[in-house]
Protein backbone atom coordinates (compact mmCIF):
# COMPACT_ATOMS: atom_id res chain seq x y z
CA UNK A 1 -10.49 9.73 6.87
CA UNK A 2 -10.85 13.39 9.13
CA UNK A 3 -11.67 15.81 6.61
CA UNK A 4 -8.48 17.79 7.69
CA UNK A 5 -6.43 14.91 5.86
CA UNK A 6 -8.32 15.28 2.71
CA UNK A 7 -6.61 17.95 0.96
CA UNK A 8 -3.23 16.09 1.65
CA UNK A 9 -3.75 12.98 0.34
CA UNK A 10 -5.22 14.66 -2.30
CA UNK A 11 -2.22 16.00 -3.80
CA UNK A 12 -0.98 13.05 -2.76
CA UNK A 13 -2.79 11.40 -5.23
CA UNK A 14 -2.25 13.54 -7.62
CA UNK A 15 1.58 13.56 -7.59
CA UNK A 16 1.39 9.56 -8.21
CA UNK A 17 -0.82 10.33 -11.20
CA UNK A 18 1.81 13.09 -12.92
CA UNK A 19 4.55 10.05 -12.77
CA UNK A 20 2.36 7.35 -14.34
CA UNK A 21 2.14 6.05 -17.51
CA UNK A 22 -0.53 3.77 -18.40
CA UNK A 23 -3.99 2.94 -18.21
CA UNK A 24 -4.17 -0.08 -15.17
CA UNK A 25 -2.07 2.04 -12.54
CA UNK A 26 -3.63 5.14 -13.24
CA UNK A 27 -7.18 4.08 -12.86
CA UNK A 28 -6.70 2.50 -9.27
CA UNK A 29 -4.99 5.86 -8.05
CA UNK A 30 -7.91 7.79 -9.32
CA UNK A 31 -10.02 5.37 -7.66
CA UNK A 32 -8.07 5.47 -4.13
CA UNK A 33 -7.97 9.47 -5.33
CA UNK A 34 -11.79 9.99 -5.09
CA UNK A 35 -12.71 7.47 -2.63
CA UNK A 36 -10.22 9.93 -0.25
CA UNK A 37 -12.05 12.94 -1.06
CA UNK A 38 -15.73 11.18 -1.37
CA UNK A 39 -16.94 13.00 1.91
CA UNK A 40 -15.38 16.59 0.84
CA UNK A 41 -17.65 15.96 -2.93
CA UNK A 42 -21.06 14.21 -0.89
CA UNK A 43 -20.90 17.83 1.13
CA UNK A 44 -20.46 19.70 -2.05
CA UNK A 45 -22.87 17.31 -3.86
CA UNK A 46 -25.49 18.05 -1.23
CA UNK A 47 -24.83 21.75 -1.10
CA UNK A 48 -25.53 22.49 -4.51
CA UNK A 49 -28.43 20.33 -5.06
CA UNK A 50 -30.34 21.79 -1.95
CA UNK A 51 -28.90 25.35 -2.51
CA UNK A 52 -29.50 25.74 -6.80
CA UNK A 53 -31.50 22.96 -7.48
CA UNK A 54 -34.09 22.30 -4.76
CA UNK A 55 -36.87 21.59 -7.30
CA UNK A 56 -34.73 18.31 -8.23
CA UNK A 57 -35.50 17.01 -4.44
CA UNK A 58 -38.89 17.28 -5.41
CA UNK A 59 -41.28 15.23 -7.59
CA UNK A 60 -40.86 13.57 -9.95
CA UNK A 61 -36.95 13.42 -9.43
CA UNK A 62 -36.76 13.08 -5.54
CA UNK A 63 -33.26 13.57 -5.57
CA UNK A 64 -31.21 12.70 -3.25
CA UNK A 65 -27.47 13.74 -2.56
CA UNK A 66 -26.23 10.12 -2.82
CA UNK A 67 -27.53 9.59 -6.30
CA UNK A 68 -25.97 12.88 -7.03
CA UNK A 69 -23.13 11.77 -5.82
CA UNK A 70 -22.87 8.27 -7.21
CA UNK A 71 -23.57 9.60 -10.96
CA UNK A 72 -20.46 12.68 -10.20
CA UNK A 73 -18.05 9.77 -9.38
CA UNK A 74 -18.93 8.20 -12.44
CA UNK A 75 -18.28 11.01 -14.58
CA UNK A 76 -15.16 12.08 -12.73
CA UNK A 77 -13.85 8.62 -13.12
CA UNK A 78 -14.50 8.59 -16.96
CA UNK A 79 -13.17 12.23 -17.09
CA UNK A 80 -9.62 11.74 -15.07
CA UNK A 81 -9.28 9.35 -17.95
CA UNK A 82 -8.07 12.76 -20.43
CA UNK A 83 -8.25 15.21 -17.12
CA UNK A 84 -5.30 15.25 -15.42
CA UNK A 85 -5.51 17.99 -12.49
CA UNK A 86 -2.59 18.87 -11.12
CA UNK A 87 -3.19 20.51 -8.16
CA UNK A 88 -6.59 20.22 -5.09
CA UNK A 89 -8.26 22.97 -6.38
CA UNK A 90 -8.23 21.95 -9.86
CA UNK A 91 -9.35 19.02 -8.88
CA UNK A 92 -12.30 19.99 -7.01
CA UNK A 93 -13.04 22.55 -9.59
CA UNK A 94 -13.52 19.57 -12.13
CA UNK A 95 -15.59 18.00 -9.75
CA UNK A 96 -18.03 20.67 -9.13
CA UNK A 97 -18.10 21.01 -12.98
CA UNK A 98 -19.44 17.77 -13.44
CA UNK A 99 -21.66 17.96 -10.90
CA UNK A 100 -23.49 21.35 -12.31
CA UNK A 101 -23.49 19.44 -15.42
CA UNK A 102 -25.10 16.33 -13.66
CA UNK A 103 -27.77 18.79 -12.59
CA UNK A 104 -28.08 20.53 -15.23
CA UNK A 105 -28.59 17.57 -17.35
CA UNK A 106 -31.74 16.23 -14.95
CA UNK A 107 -33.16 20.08 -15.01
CA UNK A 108 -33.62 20.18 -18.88
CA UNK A 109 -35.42 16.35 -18.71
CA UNK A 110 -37.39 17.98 -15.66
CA UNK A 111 -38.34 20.60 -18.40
CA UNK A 112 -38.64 18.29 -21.55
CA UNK A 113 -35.23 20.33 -23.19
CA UNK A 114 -32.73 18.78 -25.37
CA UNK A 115 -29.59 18.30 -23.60
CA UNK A 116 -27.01 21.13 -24.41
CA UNK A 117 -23.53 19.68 -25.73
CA UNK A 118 -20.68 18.72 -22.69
CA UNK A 119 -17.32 20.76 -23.52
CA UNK A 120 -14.73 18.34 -22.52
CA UNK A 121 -12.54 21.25 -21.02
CA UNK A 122 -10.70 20.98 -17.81
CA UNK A 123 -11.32 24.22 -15.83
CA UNK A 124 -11.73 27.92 -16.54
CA UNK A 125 -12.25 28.73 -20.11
CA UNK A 126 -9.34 30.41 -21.99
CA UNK A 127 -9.17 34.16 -22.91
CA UNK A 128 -9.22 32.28 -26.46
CA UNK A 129 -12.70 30.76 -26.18
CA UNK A 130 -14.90 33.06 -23.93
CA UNK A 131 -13.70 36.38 -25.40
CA UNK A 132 -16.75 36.72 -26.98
CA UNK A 133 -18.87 36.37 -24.24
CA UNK A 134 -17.05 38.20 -21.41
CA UNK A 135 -15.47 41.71 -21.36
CA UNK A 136 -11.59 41.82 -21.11
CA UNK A 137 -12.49 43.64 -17.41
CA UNK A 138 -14.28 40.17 -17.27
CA UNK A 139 -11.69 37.99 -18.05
CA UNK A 140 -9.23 39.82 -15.86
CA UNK A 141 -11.23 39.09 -13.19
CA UNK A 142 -11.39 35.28 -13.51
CA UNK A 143 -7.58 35.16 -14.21
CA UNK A 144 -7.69 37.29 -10.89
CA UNK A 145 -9.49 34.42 -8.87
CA UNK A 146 -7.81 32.01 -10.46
CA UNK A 147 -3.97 33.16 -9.86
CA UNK A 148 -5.45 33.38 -5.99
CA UNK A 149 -3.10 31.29 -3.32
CA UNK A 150 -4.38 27.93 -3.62
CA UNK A 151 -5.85 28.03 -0.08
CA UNK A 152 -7.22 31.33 -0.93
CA UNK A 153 -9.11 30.60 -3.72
CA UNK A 154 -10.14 27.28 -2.83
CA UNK A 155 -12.30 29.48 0.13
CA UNK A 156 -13.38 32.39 -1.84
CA UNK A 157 -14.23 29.83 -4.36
CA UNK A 158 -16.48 27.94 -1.68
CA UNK A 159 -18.18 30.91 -0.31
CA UNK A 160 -18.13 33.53 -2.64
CA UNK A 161 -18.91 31.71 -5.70
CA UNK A 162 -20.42 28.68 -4.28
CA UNK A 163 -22.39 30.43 -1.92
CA UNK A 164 -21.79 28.37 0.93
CA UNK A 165 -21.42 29.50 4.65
CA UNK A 166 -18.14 30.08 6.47
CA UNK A 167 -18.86 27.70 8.99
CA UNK A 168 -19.58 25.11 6.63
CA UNK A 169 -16.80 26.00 4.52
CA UNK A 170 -15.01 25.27 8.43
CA UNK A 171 -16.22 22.01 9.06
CA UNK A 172 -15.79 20.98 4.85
CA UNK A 173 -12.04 22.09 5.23
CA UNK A 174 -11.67 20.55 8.97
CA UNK A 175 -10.05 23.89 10.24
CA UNK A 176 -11.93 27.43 12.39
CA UNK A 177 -14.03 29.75 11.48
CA UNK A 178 -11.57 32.45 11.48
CA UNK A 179 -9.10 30.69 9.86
CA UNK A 180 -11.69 30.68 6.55
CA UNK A 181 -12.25 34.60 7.66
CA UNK A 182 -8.42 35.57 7.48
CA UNK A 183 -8.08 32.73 4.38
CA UNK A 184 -11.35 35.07 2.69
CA UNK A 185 -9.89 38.36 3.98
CA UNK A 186 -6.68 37.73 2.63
CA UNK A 187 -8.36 36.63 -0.93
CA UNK A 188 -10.09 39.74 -1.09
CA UNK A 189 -7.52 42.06 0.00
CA UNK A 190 -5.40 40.64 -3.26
CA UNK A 191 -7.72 40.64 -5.69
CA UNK A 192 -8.26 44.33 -4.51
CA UNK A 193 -4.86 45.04 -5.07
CA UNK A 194 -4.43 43.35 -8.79
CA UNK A 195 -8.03 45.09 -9.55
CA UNK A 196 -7.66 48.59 -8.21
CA UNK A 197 -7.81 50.31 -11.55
CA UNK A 198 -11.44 48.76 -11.57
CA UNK A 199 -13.12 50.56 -8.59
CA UNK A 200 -15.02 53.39 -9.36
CA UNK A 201 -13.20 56.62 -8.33
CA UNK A 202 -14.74 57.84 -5.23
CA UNK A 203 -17.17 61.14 -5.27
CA UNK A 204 -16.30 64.24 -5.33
CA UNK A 205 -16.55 66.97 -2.57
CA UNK A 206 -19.49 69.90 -3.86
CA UNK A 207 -17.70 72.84 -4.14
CA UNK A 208 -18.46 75.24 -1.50
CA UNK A 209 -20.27 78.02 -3.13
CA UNK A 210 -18.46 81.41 -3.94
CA UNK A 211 -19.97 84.79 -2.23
CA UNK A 212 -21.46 86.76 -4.84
């Protein structure tokens, strides 16, 4: 399927899974769900192993993006079993959950460290649950990014928090260059807007001296 499909059948997807009930249907839409999207999550797979994790490529792990990916699709298929996204990004915010904690998990048994315990939450924390770890200028931020226009923040999600580049973003997305600058350009601009108060005030002008 051309990656400029993917986000469409996507949602697709994931409108036939808000109208089912039951275990049997819903497992062979997630199925057709991730085996639509399974280039868009090898890319994403292989940018965040080679990009965060490169010592995992290395021995004794040797690493490679397919095993990555194989062991994601596992846990997204166990996970869509409580996790119902409801829209693309969600989804492929769940997905590149799992696959930080995929890589996580190998990088404490590369270190000999207990495994930390997996909360089973969808996406971004609540205000409820990370206040006391993030500043409320913190938190306003995240519900910032995440109130974006989905095709907003699904690119400043990509580059600016992902770290990956704007052409790659491009080809990931099957659409130009520019079209990810004006898509980032546009993110930014609003989340300058809703966080104005934030920005320091500019200098001030040194008074021009008084003649004695």
């Amino acid at each position: 399927m051309a990656e400029g499909h993917t986000t469409i059948a996507v949602q697709n997807y994931l409108g036939e899974l808000a109208g089912i009930e039951g275990s049997a249907p819903a497992a062979s839409i997630i199925r057709a769900l991730i085996d639509s999207s399974v280039t868009r999550l090898h890319l994403l797979c292989k940018t965040l192993l080679v990009r965060s994790y490169p010592r995992l490529t290395r021995p004794p792990f040797n690493l490679q993006s397919e095993e990555m990916l194989s062991s994601v699709v596992d846990r997204l298929l166990r996970a869509m079993e409580k996790v119902r996204p409801a829209t693309v990004r969600q989804f492929f915010a769940l997905a590149n959950q799992h696959m930080r904690w995929e890589l996580n998990d190998l990088a404490r048994r590369l270190d000999g460290q207990p495994s930390a315990m997996e909360f089973q939450e969808a996406f971004m924390p609540s205000a409820d649950t990370s206040a006391s770890q993030l500043t409320p200028n913190a938190l306003r931020m995240l519900k910032a990014i995440e109130s974006l226009p989905e095709e907003e923040g699904e690119v400043f999600s990509l580059v600016r928090i992902q770290g990956m580049a704007q052409t790659e973003v491009a080809d990931l997305l099957g659409t130009s260059t520019k079209a990810i600058q004006r898509r980032l350009n546009r993110a930014l601009m609003i989340l300058a807007r809703n966080l104005s108060d934030l920005n320091p005030p500019p200098p001030s002008s040194p008074q021009p001296a008084e003649d004695a």
